[in-house]
C-alpha atoms as a PDB file:
ATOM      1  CA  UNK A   1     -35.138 -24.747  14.150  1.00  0.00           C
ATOM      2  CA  UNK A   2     -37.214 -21.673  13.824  1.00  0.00           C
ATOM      3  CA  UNK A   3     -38.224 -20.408  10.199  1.00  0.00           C
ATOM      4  CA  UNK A   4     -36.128 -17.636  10.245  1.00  0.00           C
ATOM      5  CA  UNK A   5     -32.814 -19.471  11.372  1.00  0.00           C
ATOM      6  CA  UNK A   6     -33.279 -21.730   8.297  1.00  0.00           C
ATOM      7  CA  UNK A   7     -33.672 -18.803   5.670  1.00  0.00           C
ATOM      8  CA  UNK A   8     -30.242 -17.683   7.085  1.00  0.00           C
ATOM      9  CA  UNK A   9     -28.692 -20.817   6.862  1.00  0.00           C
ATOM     10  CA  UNK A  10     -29.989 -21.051   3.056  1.00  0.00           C
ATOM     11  CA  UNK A  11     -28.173 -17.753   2.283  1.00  0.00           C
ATOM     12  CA  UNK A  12     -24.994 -18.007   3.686  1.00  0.00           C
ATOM     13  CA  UNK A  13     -25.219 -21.310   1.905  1.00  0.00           C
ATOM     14  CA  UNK A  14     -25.789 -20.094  -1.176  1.00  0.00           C
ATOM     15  CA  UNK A  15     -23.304 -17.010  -0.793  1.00  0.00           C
ATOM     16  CA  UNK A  16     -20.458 -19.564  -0.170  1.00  0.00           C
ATOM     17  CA  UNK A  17     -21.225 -21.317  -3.312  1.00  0.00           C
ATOM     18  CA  UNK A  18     -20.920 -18.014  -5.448  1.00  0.00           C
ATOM     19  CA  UNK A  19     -17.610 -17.399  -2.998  1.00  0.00           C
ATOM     20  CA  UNK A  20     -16.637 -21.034  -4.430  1.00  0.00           C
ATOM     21  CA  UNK A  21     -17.432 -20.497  -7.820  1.00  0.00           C
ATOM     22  CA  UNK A  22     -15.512 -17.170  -7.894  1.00  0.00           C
ATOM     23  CA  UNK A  23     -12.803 -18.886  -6.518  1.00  0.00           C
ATOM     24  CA  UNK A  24     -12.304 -21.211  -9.092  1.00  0.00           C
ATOM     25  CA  UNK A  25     -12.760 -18.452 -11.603  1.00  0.00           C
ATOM     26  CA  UNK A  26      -9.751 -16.401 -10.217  1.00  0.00           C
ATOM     27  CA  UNK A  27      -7.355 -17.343 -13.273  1.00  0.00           C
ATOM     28  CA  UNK A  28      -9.612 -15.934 -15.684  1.00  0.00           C
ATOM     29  CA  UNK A  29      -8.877 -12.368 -16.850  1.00  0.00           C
ATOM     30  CA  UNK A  30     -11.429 -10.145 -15.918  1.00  0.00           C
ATOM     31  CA  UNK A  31     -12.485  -6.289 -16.581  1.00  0.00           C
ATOM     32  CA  UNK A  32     -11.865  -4.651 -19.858  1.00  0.00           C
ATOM     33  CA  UNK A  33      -9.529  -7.495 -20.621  1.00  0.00           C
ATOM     34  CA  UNK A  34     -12.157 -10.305 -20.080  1.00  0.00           C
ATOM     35  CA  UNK A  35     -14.163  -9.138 -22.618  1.00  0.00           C
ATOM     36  CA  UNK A  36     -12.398  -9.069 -25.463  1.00  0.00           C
ATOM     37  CA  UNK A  37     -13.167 -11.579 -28.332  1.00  0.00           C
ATOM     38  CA  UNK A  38     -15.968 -12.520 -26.061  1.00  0.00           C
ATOM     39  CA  UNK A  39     -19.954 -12.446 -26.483  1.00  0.00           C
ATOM     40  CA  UNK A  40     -21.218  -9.638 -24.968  1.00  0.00           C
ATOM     41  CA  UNK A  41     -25.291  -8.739 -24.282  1.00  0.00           C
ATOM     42  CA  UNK A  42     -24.431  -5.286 -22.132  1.00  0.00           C
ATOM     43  CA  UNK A  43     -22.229  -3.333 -20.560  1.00  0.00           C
ATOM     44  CA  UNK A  44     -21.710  -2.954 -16.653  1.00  0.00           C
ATOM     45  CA  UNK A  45     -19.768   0.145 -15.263  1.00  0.00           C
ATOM     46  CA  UNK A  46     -18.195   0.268 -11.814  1.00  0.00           C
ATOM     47  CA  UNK A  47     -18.197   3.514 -10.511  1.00  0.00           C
ATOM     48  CA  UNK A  48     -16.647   4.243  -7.364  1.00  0.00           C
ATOM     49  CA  UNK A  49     -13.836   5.074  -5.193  1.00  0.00           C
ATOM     50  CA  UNK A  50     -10.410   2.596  -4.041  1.00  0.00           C
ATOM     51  CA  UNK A  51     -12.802   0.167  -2.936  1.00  0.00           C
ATOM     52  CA  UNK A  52     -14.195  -0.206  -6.324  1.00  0.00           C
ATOM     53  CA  UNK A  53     -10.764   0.407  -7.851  1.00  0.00           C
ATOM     54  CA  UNK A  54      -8.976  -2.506  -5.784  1.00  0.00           C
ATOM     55  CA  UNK A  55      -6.590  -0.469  -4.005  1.00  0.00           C
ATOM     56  CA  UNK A  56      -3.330  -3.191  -3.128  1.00  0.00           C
ATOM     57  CA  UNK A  57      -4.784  -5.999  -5.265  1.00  0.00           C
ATOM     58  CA  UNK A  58      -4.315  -6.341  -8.734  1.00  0.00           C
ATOM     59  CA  UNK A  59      -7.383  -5.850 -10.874  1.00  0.00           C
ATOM     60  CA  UNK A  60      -7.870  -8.821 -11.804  1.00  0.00           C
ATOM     61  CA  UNK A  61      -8.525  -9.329  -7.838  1.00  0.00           C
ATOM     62  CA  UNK A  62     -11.048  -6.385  -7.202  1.00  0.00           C
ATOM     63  CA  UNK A  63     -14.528  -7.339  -7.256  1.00  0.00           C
ATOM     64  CA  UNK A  64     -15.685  -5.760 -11.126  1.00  0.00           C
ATOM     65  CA  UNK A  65     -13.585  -8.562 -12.659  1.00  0.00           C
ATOM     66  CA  UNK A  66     -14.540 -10.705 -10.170  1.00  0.00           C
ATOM     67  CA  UNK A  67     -17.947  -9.981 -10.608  1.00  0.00           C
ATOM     68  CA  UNK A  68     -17.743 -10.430 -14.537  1.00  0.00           C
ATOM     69  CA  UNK A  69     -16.002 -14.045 -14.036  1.00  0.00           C
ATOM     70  CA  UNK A  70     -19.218 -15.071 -11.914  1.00  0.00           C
ATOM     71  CA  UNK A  71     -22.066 -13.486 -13.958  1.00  0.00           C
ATOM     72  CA  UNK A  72     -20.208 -15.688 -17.542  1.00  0.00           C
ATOM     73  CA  UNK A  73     -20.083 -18.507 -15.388  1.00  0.00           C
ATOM     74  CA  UNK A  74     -23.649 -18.142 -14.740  1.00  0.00           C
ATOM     75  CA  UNK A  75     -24.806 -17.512 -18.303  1.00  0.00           C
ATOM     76  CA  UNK A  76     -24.826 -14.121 -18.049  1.00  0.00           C
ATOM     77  CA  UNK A  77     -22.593 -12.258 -20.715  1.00  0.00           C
ATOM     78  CA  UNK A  78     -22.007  -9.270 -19.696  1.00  0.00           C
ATOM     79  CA  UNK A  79     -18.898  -6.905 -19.803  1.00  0.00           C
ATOM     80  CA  UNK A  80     -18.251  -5.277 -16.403  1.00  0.00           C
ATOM     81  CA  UNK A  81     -15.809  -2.276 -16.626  1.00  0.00           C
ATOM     82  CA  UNK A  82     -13.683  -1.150 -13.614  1.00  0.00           C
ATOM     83  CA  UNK A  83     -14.175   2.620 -13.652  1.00  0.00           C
ATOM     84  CA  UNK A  84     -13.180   3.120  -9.665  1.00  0.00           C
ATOM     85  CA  UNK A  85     -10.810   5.836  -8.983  1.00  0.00           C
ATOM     86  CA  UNK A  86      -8.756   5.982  -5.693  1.00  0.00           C
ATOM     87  CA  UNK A  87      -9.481   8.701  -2.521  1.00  0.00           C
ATOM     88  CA  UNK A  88     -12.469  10.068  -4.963  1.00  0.00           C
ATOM     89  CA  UNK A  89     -15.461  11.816  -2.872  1.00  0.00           C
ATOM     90  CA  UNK A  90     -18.846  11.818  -4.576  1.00  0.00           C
ATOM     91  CA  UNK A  91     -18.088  15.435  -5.864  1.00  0.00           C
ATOM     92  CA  UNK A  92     -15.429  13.911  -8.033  1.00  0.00           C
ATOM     93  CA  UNK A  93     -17.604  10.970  -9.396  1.00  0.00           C
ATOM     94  CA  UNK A  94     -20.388  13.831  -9.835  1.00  0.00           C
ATOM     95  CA  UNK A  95     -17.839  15.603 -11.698  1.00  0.00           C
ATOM     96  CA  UNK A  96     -17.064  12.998 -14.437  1.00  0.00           C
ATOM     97  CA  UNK A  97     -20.290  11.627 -14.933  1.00  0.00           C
ATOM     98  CA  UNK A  98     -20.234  12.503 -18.688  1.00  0.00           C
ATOM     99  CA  UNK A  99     -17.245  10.378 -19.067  1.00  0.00           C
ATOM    100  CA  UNK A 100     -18.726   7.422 -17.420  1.00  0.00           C
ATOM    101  CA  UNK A 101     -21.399   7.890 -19.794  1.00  0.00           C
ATOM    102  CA  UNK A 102     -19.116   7.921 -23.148  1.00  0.00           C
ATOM    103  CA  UNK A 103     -18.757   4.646 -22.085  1.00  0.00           C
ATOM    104  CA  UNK A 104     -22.460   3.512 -22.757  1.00  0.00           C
ATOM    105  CA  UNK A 105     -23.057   1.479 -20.361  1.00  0.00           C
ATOM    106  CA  UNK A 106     -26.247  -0.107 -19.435  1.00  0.00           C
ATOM    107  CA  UNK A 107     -26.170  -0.849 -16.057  1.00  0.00           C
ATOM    108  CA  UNK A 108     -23.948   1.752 -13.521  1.00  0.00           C
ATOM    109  CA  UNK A 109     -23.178   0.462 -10.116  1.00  0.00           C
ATOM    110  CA  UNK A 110     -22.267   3.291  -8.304  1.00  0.00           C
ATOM    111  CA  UNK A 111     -20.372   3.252  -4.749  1.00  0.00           C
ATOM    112  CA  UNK A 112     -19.281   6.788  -3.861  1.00  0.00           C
ATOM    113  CA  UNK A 113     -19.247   8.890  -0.511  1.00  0.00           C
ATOM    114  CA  UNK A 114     -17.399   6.485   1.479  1.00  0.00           C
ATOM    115  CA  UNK A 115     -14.674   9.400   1.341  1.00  0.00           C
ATOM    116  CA  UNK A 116     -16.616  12.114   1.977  1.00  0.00           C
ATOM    117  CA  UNK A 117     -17.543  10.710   5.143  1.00  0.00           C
ATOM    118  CA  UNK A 118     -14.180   9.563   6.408  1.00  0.00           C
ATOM    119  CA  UNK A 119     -13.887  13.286   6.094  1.00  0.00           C
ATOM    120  CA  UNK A 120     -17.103  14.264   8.221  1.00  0.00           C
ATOM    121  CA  UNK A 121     -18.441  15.864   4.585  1.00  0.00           C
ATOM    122  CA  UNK A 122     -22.664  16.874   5.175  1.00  0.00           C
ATOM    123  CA  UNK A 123     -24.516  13.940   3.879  1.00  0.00           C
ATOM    124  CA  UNK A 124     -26.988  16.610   2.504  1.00  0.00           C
ATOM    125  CA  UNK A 125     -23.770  17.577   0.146  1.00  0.00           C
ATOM    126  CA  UNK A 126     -23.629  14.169  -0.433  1.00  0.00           C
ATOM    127  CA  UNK A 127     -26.941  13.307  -0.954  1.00  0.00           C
ATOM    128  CA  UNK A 128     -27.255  16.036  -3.297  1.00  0.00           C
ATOM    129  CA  UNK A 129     -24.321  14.661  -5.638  1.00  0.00           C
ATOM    130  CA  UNK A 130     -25.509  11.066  -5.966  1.00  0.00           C
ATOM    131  CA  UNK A 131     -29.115  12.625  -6.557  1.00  0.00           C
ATOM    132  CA  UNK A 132     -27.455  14.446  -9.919  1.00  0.00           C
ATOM    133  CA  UNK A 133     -25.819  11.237 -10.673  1.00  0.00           C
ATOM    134  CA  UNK A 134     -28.592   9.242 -10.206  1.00  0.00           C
ATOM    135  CA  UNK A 135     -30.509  11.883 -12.277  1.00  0.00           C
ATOM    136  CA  UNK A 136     -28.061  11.845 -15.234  1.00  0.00           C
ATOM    137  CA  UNK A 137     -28.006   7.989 -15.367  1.00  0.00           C
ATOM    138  CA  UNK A 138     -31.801   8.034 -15.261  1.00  0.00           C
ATOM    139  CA  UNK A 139     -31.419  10.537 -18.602  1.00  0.00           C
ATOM    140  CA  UNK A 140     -29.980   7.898 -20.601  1.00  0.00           C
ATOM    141  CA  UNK A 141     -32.110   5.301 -19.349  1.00  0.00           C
ATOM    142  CA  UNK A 142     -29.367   3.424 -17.481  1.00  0.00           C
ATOM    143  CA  UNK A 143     -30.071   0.780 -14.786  1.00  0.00           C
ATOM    144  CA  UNK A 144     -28.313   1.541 -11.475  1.00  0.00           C
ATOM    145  CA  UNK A 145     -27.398  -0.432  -8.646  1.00  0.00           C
ATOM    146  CA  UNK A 146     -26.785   1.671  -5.919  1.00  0.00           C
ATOM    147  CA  UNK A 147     -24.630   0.316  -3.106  1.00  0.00           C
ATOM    148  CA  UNK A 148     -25.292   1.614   0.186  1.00  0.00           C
ATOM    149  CA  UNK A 149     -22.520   2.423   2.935  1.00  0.00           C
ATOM    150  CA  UNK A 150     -21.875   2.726   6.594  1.00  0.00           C
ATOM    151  CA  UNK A 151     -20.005   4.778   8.520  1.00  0.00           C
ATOM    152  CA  UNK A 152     -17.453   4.388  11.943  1.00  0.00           C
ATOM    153  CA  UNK A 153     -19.186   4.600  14.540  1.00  0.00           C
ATOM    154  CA  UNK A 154     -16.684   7.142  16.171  1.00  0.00           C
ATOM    155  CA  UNK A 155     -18.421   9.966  14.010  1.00  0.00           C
ATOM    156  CA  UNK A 156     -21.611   9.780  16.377  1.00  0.00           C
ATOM    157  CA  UNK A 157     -24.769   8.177  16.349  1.00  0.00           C
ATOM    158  CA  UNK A 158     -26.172  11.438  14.460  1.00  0.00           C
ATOM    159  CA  UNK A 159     -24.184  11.860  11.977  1.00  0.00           C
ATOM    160  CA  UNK A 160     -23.977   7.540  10.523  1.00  0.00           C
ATOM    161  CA  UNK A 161     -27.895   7.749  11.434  1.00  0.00           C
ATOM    162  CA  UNK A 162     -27.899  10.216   8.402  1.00  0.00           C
ATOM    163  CA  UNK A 163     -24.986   8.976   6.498  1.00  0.00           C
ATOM    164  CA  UNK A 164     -26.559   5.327   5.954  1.00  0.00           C
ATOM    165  CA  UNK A 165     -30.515   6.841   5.138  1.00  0.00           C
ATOM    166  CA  UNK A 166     -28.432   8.887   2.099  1.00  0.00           C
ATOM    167  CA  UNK A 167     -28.737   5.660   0.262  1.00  0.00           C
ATOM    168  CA  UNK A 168     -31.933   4.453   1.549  1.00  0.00           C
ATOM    169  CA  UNK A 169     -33.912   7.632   0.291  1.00  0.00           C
ATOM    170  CA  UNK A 170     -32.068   7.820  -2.693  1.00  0.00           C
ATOM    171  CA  UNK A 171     -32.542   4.048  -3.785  1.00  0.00           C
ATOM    172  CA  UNK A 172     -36.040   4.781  -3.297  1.00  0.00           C
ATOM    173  CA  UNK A 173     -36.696   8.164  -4.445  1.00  0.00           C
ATOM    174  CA  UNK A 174     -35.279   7.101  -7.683  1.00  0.00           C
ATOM    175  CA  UNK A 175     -36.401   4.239  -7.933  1.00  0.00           C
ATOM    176  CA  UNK A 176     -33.209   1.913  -8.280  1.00  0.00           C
ATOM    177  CA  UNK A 177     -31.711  -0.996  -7.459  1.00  0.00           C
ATOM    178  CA  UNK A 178     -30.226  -0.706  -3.747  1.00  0.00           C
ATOM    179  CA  UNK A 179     -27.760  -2.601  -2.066  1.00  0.00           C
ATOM    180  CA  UNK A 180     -27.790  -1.973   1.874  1.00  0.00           C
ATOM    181  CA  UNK A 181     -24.360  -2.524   2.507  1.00  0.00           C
ATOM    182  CA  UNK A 182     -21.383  -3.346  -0.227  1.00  0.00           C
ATOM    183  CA  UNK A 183     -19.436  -4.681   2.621  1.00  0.00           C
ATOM    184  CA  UNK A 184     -21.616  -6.952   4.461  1.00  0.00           C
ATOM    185  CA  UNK A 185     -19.771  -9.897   5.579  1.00  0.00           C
ATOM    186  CA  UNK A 186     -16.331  -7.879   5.157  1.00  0.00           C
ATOM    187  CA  UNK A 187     -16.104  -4.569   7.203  1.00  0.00           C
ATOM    188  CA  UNK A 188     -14.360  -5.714  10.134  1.00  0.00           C
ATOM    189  CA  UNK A 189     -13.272  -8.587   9.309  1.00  0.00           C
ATOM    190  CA  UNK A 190      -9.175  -8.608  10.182  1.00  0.00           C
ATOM    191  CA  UNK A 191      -8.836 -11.791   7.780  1.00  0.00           C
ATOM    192  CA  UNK A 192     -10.503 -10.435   5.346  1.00  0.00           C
ATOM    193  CA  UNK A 193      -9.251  -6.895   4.711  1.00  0.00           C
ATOM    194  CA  UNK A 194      -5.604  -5.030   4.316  1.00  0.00           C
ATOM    195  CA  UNK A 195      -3.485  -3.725   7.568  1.00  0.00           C
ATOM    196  CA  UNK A 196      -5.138  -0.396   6.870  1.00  0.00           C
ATOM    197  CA  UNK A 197      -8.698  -2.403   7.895  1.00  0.00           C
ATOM    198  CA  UNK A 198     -10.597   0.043   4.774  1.00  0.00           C
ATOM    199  CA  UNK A 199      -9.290  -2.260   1.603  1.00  0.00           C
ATOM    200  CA  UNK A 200     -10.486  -5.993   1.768  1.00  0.00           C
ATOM    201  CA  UNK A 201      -8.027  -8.137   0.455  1.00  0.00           C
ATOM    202  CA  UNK A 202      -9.036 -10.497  -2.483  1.00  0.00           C
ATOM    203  CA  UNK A 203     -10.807 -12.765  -0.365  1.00  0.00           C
ATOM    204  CA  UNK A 204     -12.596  -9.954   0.829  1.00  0.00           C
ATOM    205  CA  UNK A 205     -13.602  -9.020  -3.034  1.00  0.00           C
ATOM    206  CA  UNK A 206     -14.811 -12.410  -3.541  1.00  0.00           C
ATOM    207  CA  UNK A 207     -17.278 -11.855  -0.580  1.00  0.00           C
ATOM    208  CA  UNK A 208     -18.377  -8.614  -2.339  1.00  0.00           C
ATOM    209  CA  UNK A 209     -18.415  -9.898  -5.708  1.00  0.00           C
ATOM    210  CA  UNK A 210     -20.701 -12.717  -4.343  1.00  0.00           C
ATOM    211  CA  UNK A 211     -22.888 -10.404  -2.320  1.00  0.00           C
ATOM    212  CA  UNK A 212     -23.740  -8.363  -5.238  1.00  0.00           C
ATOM    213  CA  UNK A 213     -24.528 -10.611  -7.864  1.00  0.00           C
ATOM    214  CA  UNK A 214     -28.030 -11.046  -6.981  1.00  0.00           C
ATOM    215  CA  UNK A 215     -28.939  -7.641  -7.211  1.00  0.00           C
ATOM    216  CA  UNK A 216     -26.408  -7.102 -10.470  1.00  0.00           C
ATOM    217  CA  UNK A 217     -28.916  -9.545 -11.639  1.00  0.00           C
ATOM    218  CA  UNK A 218     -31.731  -7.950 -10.799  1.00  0.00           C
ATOM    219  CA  UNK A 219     -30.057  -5.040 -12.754  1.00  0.00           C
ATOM    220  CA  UNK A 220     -29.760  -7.470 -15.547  1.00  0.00           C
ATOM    221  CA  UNK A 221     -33.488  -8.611 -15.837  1.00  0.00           C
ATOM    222  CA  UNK A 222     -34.126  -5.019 -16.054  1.00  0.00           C
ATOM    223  CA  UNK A 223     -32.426  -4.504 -18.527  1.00  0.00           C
ATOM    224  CA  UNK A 224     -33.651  -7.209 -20.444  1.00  0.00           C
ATOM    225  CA  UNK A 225     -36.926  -6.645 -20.260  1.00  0.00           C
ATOM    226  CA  UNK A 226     -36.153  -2.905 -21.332  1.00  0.00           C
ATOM    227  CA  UNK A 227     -35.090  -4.600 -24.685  1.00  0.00           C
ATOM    228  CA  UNK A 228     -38.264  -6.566 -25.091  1.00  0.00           C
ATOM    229  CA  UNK A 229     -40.816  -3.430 -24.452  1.00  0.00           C
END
């Protein structure tokens, strides 16, 4: 077996485990809820559209909750806060940015633009609203985790070929935290999203949850070390 087929084999290995662990997690209360009367060393916000919302789960299904039962059951006590709002383009998250902020949060994972380019929106316009975001968080010295997004393929090569480098440039212009894909291992999966085949189903946010832990705690060593400096 060749190097490279064991490293795979490793991750989805270790991806089913945090899966597993999730799993057994569900009954917990998660979000806002989770947190309270419970230790808390930061604050995570989810910013983001119906696939950060949870559109036809319950909240306690979508992955911020999710995502807050797995980082406690790891040792990590952190608050994660479900701040997704349903059919919202990245002009409407650019637009409330000052309210995400009231919340204080130290680390922002932001997932916008999926919207705009269901609806063929320039990824220039696009680009240009998650740089301001990304410029505002940076302001107040928050820690992002940027999640990167694809589009259907039915838009043309052109226009996904500059839809998916959006994230890519802006991850590393500004220097953040990016995530390739926040649906790897979900898009186009039948089983594992709603009849609409956008929203994943719970199982589906247990993938995602799972799939962005890692670099949630990557966020989280950040910000840790911010503390120490």
């Amino acid at each position: 077996m060749s190097d490279s087929a064991s490293l795979q084999i490793v991750r989805k290995s270790v991806l089913l485990f945090l899966v597993l662990a999730a799993a057994m997690l569900e009954g917990t209360p998660g979000g806002i809820a989770a947190s309270e009367g419970l230790q808390s060393d930061g604050t995570i916000v989810a910013v983001g559209d119906s696939l950060t919302e949870g559109l036809g789960v319950s909240e306690n299904q979508a992955y911020p909750a999710r995502l807050e039962r797995l980082l406690r059951s790891n040792g990590y006590a952190y608050s994660v806060v479900n701040a997704g709002i349903s059919g919202e383009t990245s002009s409407g998250a650019r637009s409330r940015i000052r309210w995400v902020l009231k919340l204080k949060p130290d680390i922002v994972i932001l997932e916008t633009g999926a919207n705009d380019g269901l609806r063929g929106i320039d990824p220039q316009l696009i680009r240009e609203n998650i740089s301001y975001l990304l410029q505002q968080l940076a302001s107040r010295e928050v820690i992002v985790v940027l999640a990167g997004m694809k589009m259907l393929s039915n838009l043309g090569p052109e226009y996904t070929d500059a839809f998916e480098k959006v994230y890519r440039d802006a991850a590393r212009d500004f220097d953040v935290i990016g995530v390739p894909f926040i649906l790897e291992g979900v898009a186009g999966e039948p089983d594992l999203n709603q009849p609409d085949g956008i929203h994943p189903t719970a199982e589906g946010y247990a993938i995602i949850a799972a799939h962005l832990y890692p670099f949630v705690v990557k966020a989280i060593e950040r910000h840790r070390q911010k503390a120490t400096d």
